[in-house]
Protein backbone atom coordinates (compact mmCIF):
# COMPACT_ATOMS: atom_id res chain seq x y z
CA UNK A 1 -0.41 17.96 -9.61
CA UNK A 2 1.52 15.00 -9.02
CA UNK A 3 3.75 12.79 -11.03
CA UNK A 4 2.25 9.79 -11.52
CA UNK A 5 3.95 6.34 -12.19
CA UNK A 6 1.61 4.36 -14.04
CA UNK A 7 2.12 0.35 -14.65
CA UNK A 8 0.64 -0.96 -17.73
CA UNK A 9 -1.91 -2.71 -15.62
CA UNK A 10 -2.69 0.11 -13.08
CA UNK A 11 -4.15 2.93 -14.99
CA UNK A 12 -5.81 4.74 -12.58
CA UNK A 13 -9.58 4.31 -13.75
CA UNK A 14 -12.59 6.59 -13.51
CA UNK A 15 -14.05 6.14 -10.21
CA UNK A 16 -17.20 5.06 -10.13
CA UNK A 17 -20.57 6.93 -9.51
CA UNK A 18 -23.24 5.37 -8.28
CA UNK A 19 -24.16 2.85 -5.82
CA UNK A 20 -24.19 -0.19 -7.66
CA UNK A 21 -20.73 0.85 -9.29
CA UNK A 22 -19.20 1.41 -5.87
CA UNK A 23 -20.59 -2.19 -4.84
CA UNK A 24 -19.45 -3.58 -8.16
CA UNK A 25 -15.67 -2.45 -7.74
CA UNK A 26 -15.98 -3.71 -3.82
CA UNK A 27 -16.91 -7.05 -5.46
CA UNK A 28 -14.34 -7.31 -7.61
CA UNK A 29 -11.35 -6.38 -5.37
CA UNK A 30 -12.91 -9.18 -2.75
CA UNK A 31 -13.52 -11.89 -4.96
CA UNK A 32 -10.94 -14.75 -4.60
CA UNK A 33 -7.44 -14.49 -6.15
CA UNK A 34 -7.64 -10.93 -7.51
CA UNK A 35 -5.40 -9.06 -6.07
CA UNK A 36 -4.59 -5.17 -6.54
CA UNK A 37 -2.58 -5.65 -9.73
CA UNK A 38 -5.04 -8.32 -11.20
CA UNK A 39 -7.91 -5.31 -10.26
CA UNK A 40 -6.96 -2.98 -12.54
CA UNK A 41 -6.11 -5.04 -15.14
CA UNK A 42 -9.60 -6.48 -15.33
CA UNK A 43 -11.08 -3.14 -14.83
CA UNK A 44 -8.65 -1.87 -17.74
CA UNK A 45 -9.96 -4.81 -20.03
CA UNK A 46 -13.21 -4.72 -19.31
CA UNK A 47 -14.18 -1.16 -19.43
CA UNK A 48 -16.25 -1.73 -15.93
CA UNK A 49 -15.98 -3.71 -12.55
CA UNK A 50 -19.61 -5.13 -13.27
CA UNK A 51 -17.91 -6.23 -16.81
CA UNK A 52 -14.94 -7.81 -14.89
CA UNK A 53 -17.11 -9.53 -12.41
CA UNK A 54 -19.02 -11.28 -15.12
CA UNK A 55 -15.83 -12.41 -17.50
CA UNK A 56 -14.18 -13.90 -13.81
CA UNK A 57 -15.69 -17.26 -14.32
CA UNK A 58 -14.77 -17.55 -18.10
CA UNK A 59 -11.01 -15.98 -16.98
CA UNK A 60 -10.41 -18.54 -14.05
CA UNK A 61 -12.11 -21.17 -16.56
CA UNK A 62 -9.47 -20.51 -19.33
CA UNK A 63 -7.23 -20.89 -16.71
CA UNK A 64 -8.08 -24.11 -15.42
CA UNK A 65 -9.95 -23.23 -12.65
CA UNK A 66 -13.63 -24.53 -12.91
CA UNK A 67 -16.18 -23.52 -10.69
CA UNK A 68 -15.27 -20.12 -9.88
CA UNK A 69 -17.36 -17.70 -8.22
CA UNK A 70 -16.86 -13.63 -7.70
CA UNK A 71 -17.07 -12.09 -4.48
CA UNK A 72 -21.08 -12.50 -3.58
CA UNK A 73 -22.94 -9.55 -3.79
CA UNK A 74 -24.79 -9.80 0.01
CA UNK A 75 -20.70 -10.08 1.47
CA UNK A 76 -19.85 -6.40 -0.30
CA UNK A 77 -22.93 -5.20 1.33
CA UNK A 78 -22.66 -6.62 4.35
CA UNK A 79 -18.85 -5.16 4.68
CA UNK A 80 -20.53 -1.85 2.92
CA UNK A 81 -23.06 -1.93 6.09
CA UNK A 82 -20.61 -2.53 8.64
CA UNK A 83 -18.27 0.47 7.30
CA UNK A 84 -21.29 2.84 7.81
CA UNK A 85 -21.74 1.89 11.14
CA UNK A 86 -18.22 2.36 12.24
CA UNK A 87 -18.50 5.64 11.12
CA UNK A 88 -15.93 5.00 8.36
CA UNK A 89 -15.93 5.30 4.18
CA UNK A 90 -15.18 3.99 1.84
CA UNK A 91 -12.30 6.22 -0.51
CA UNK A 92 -12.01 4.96 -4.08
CA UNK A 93 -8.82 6.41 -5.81
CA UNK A 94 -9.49 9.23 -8.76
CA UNK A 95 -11.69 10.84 -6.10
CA UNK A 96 -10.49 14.17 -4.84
CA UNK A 97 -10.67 12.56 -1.38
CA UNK A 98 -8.41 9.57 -1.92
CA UNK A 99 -4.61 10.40 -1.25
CA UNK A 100 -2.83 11.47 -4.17
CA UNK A 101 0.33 10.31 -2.86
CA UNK A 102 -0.25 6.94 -2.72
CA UNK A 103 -0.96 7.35 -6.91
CA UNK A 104 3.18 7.65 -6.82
CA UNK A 105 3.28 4.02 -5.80
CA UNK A 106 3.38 0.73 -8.11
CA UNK A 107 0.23 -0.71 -6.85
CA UNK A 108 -2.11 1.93 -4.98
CA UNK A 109 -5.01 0.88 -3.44
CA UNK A 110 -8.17 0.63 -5.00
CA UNK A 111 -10.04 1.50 -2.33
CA UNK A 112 -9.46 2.59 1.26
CA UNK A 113 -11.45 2.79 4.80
CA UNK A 114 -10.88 5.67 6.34
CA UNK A 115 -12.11 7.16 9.37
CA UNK A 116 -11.00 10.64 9.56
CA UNK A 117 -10.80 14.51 10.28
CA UNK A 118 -11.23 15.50 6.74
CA UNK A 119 -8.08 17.64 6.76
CA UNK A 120 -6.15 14.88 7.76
CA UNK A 121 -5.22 13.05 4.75
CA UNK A 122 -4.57 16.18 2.97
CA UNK A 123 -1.75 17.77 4.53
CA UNK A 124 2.09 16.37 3.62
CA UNK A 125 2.92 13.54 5.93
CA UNK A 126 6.04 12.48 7.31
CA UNK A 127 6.63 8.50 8.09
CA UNK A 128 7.86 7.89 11.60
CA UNK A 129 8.14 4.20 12.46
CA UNK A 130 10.57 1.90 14.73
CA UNK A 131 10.60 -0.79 17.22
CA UNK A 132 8.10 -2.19 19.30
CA UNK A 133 10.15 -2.74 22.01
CA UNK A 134 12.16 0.51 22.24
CA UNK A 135 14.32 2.21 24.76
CA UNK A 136 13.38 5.19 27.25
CA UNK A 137 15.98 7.33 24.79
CA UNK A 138 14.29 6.20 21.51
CA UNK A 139 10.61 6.67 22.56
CA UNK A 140 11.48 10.51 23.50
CA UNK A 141 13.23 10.55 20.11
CA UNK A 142 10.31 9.79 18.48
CA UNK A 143 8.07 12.14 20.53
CA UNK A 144 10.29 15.20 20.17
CA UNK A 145 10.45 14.08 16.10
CA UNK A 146 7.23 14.05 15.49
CA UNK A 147 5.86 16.83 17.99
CA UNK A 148 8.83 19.38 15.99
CA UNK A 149 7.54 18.46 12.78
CA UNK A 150 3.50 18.55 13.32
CA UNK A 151 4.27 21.91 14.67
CA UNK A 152 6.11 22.78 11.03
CA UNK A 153 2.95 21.49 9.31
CA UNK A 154 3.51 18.35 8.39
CA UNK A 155 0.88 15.23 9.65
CA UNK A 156 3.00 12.17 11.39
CA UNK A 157 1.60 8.82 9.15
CA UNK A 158 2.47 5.48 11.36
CA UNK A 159 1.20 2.19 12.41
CA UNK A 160 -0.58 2.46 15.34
CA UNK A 161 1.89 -0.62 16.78
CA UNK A 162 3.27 -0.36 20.78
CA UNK A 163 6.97 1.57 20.56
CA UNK A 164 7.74 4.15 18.55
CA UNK A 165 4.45 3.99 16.82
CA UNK A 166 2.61 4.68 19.29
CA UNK A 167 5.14 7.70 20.45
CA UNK A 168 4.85 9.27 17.43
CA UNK A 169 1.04 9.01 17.50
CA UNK A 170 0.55 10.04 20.41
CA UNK A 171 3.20 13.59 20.25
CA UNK A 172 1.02 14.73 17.30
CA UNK A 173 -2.25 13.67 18.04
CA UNK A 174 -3.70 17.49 18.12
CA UNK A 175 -2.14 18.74 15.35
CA UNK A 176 -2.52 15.52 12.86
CA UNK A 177 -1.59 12.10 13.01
CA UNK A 178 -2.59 9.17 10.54
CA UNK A 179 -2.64 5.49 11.90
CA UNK A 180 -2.66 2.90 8.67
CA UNK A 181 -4.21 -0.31 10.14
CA UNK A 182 -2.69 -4.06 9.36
CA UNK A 183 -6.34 -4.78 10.09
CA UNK A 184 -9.73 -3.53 9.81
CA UNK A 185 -10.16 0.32 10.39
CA UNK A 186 -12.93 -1.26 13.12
CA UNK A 187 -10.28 -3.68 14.59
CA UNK A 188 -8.14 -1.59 17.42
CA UNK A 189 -4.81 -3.53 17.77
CA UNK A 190 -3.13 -3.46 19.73
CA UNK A 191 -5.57 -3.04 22.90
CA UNK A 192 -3.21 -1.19 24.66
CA UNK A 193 -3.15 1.51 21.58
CA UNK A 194 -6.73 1.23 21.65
CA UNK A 195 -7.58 4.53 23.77
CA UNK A 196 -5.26 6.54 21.25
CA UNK A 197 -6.55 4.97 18.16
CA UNK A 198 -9.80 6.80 18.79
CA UNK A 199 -8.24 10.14 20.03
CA UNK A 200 -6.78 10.35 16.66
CA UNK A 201 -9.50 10.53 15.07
CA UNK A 202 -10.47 14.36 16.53
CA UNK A 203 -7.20 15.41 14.26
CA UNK A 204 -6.70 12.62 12.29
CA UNK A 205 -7.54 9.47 10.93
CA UNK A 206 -7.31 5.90 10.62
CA UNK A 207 -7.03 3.74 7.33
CA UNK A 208 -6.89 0.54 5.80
CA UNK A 209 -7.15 -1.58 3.09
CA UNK A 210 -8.14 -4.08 4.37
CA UNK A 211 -11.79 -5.58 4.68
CA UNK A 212 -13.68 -4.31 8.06
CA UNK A 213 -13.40 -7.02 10.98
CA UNK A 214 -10.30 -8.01 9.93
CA UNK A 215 -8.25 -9.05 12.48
CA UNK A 216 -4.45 -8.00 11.81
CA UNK A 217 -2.06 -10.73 11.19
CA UNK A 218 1.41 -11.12 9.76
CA UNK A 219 1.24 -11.27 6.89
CA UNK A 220 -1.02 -8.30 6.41
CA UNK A 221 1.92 -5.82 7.36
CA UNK A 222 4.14 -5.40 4.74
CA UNK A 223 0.88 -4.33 2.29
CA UNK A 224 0.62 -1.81 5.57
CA UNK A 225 4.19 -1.41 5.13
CA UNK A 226 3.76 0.55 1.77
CA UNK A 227 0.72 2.87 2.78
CA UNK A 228 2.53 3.85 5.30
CA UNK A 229 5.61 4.74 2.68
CA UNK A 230 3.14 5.69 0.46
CA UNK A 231 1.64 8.81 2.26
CA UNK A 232 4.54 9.90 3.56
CA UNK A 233 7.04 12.44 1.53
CA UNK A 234 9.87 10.93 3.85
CA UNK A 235 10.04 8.10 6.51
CA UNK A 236 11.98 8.23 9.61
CA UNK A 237 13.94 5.22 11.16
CA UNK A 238 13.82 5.87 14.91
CA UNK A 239 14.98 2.58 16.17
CA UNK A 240 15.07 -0.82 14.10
CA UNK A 241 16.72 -4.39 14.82
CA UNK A 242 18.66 -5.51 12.04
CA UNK A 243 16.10 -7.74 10.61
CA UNK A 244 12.44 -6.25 10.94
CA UNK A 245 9.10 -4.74 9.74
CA UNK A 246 10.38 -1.03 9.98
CA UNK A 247 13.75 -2.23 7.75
CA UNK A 248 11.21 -3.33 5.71
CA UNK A 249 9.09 -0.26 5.63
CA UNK A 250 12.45 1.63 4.81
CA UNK A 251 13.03 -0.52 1.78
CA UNK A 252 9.43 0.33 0.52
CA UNK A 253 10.22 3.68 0.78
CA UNK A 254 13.00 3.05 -0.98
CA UNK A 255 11.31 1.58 -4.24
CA UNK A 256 8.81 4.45 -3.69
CA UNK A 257 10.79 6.94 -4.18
CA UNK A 258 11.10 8.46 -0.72
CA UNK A 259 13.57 10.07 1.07
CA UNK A 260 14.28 7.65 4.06
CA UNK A 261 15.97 8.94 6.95
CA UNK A 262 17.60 7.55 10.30
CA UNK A 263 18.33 8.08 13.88
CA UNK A 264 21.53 6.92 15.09
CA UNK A 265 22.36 4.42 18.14
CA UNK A 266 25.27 3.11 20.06
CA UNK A 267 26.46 -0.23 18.27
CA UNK A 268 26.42 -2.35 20.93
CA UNK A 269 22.59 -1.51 21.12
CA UNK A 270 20.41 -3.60 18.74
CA UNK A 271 17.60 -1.91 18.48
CA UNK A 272 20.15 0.78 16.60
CA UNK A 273 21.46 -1.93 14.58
CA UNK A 274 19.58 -1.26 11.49
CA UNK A 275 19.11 2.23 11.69
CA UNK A 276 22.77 2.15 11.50
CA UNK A 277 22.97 -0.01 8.54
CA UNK A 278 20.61 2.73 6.87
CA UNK A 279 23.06 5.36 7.40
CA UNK A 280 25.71 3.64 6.29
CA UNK A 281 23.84 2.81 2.82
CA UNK A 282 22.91 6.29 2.80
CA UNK A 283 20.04 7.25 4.49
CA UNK A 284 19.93 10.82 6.27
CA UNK A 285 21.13 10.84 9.58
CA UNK A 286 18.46 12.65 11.97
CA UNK A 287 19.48 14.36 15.26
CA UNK A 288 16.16 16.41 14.88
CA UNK A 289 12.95 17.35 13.32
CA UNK A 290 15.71 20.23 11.30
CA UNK A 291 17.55 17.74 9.84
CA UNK A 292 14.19 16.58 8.39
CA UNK A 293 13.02 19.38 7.07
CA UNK A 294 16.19 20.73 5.65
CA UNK A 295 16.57 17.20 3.63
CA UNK A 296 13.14 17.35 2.39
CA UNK A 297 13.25 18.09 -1.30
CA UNK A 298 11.27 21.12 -3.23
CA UNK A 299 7.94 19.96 -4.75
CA UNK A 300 8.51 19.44 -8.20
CA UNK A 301 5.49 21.49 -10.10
CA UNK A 302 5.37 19.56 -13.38
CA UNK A 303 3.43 16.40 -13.54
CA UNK A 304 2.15 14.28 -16.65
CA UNK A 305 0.23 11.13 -16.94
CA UNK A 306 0.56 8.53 -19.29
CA UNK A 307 -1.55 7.13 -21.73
CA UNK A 308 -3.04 3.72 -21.41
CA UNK A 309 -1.91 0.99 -22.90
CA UNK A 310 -3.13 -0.79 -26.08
CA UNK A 311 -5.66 -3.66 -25.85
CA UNK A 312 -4.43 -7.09 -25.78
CA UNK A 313 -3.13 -9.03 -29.00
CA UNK A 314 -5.05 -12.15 -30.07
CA UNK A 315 -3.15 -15.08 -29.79
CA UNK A 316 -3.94 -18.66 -30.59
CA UNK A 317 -3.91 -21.32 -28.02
CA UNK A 318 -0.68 -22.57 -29.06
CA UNK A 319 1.08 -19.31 -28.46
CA UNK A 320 -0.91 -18.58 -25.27
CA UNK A 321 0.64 -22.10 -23.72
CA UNK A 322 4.00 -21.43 -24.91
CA UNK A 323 3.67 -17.89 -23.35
CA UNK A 324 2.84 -19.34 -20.23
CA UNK A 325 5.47 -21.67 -20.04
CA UNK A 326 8.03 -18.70 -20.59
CA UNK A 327 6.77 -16.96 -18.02
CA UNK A 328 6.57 -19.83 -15.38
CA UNK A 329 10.94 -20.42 -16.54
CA UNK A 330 11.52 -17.19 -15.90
CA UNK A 331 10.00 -17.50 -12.43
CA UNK A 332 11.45 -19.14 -9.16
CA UNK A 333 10.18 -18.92 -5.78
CA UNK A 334 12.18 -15.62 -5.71
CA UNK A 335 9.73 -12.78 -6.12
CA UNK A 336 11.04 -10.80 -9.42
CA UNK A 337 9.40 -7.37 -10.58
CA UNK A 338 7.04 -7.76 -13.07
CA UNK A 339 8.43 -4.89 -15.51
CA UNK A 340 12.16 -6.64 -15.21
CA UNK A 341 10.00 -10.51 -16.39
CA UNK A 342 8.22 -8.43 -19.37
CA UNK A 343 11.99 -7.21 -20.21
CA UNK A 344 13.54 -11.00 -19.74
CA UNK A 345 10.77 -12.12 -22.26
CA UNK A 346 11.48 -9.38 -24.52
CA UNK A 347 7.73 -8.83 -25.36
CA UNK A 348 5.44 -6.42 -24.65
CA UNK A 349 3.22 -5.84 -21.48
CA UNK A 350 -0.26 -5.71 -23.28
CA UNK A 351 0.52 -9.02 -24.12
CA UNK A 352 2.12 -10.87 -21.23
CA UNK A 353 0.26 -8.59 -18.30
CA UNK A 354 -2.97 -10.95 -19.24
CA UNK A 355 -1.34 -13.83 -19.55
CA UNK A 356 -0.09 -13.27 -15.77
CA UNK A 357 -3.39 -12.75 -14.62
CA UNK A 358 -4.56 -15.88 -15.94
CA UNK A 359 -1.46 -17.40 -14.40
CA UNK A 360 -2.53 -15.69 -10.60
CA UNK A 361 -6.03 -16.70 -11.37
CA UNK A 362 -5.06 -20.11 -11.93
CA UNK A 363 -2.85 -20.75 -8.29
CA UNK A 364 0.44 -20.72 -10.40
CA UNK A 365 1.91 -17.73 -10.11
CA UNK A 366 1.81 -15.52 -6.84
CA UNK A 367 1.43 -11.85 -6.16
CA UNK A 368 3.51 -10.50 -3.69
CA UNK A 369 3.95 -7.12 -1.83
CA UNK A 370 4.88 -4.14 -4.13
CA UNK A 371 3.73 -6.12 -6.98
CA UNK A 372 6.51 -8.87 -7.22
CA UNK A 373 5.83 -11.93 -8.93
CA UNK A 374 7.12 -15.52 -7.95
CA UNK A 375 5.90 -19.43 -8.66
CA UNK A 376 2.86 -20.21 -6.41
């Protein structure tokens, strides 16, 4: 079983059932300003999804926001419809389908496309990511990587982007590869990935988070970023600039818990430059897929789960405003962790997690990647 981290506001919930319940939780996680975090805090306080969705209006109007409106019921069912006939499904977590691994991570999923060889997401997965534009030396790199370690077992997870991706992809695609989609699971980007991106899917899969027919844009890719981290037991560095998306994937990893790991390049080469700067902070250097394997940690058999946390205090209004006020001072445009504001404020998280929601609800406070917090 696996250890699970659990937030005060992301107890993983029952999964729902039926239909409706399915539809209900789609709702929910589409409607406008509710975010992964701000999901499972309404599901938490509400008991149900269909609960949530009909306190929204009266949560966004005790915020200040009049007008609201959940997620209509004909757009879940319309994205529900055009799931089906992409041949894709819909993967709610506490389901013995939906990756465990990503239930390690501060702010799983809810909910995930996936189009798939059942096996697929199964199986331990190794992150191999890198640069788009790589060298003739680093795209064999990350062929020979990933084509070593899908024949020790292991599925290679990436993002289906030209470079090393696509490498990666492409060495393991009949043995198990895993492309996690800035977009849509529908939307094939880039085109020239496109003929692989359905290959894959004969020993693999691809998934997303993401709404179907969404087209992949920037600021979609760090949330990739961390599903990529997330599935992975350790992520490989093949090539990086000093300042881009795979650094970025590394530091996810990072806060995840995850071994990351790095190939080496010639300093005057900077497409080595941060892969360098990894292994120099102390990330494992990686001449091969052995040097993976022999870093890789033991599974650790123990695993517990925490108990939920205790229903909101009542507070009157007067508190409730000068609770919000402390928790806008404490924030800047700098995104802080949520756990390290609840600490600053020295109070407790059943009673300023709400408050924060309220906050998000309200366009004041913004929800970032990993579940940092910063002024809107």
């Amino acid at each position: 079983m696996t250890v699970v981290e659990i937030h005060p506001s992301t107890h993983p919930p029952l999964p729902p059932t039926t239909e409706d319940e399915r539809l209900a939780w789609l709702r929910l996680l589409r409607s406008y300003r509710v975010g992964i975090s701000t999901f499972y805090r309404l599901l938490h306080e509400h008991g149900s999804a269909a609960d949530a969705l009909d306190a929204l209006p009266h949560v966004a109007a005790s915020a200040g926001v009049d007008d609201y409106a959940p997620c209509p019921e004909g757009v879940a069912r319309a994205e529900v419809k055009a799931g089906r006939k992409a041949g894709a499904r819909l993967v709610f977590v506490g389901t013995p389908d939906y990756p465990q691994q990503l239930l390690d991570i501060a702010d799983p999923p809810p909910m995930l496309w996936v189009q798939s060889d059942d096996q697929a997401m199964t199986r331990p997965m190794i992150g191999i990511v890198g640069s788009r534009n790589a060298s003739s030396l680093g795209l064999r790199m990350a062929r020979a990587l990933a084509a070593d370690l899908a024949e020790a077992g292991f599925v290679i997870v990436s993002g289906l982007a030209r470079g090393i991706d696509g490498a990666a992809h492409e060495a393991a695609l009949t043995t198990g590869t895993v492309a996690v989609m800035g977009g849509g699971v529908d939307v094939l980007y880039p085109s020239e990935n496109a003929k692989l991106a359905v290959e894959m899917l004969t020993h693999g899969a691809r998934v997303s988070e993401m709404p179907m027919g969404t087209q992949p844009q920037a600021r979609h890719f760090p949330r990739r970023n961390r599903i990529i981290s997330g599935l992975a037991q350790a992520l490989i560095v093949v090539e990086a600039a000093a300042k881009s998306g795979s650094l970025l994937t590394a530091r996810s990893a990072l806060d995840q818990g995850r071994d990351v790991m790095a190939v080496p390049g010639h300093p005057f080469d900077g497409r080595a430059t941060g892969c360098n700067l990894l292994i120099r902070d102390g990330a494992t250097l990686v001449r091969s897929a052995a040097d993976v394997i022999d870093a890789l940690p033991k599974a650790d058999p123990q695993a517990e789960m925490d108990l939920p946390s205790a229903p909101p205090e009542t507070r009157s209004l007067q508190e409730t405003a000068e609770l919000h006020s402390q928790i806008l001072n404490k924030l800047s445009t700098a995104p802080v962790a949520e756990d390290q504001l609840i600490r600053d404020l020295a109070s407790k998280a059943q009673i300023v997690s709400p408050e924060i929601t309220r906050l998000e609800l309200e366009g004041r406070v913004r929800r970032q990647a990993g579940g940092m917090l910063s002024l809107a």
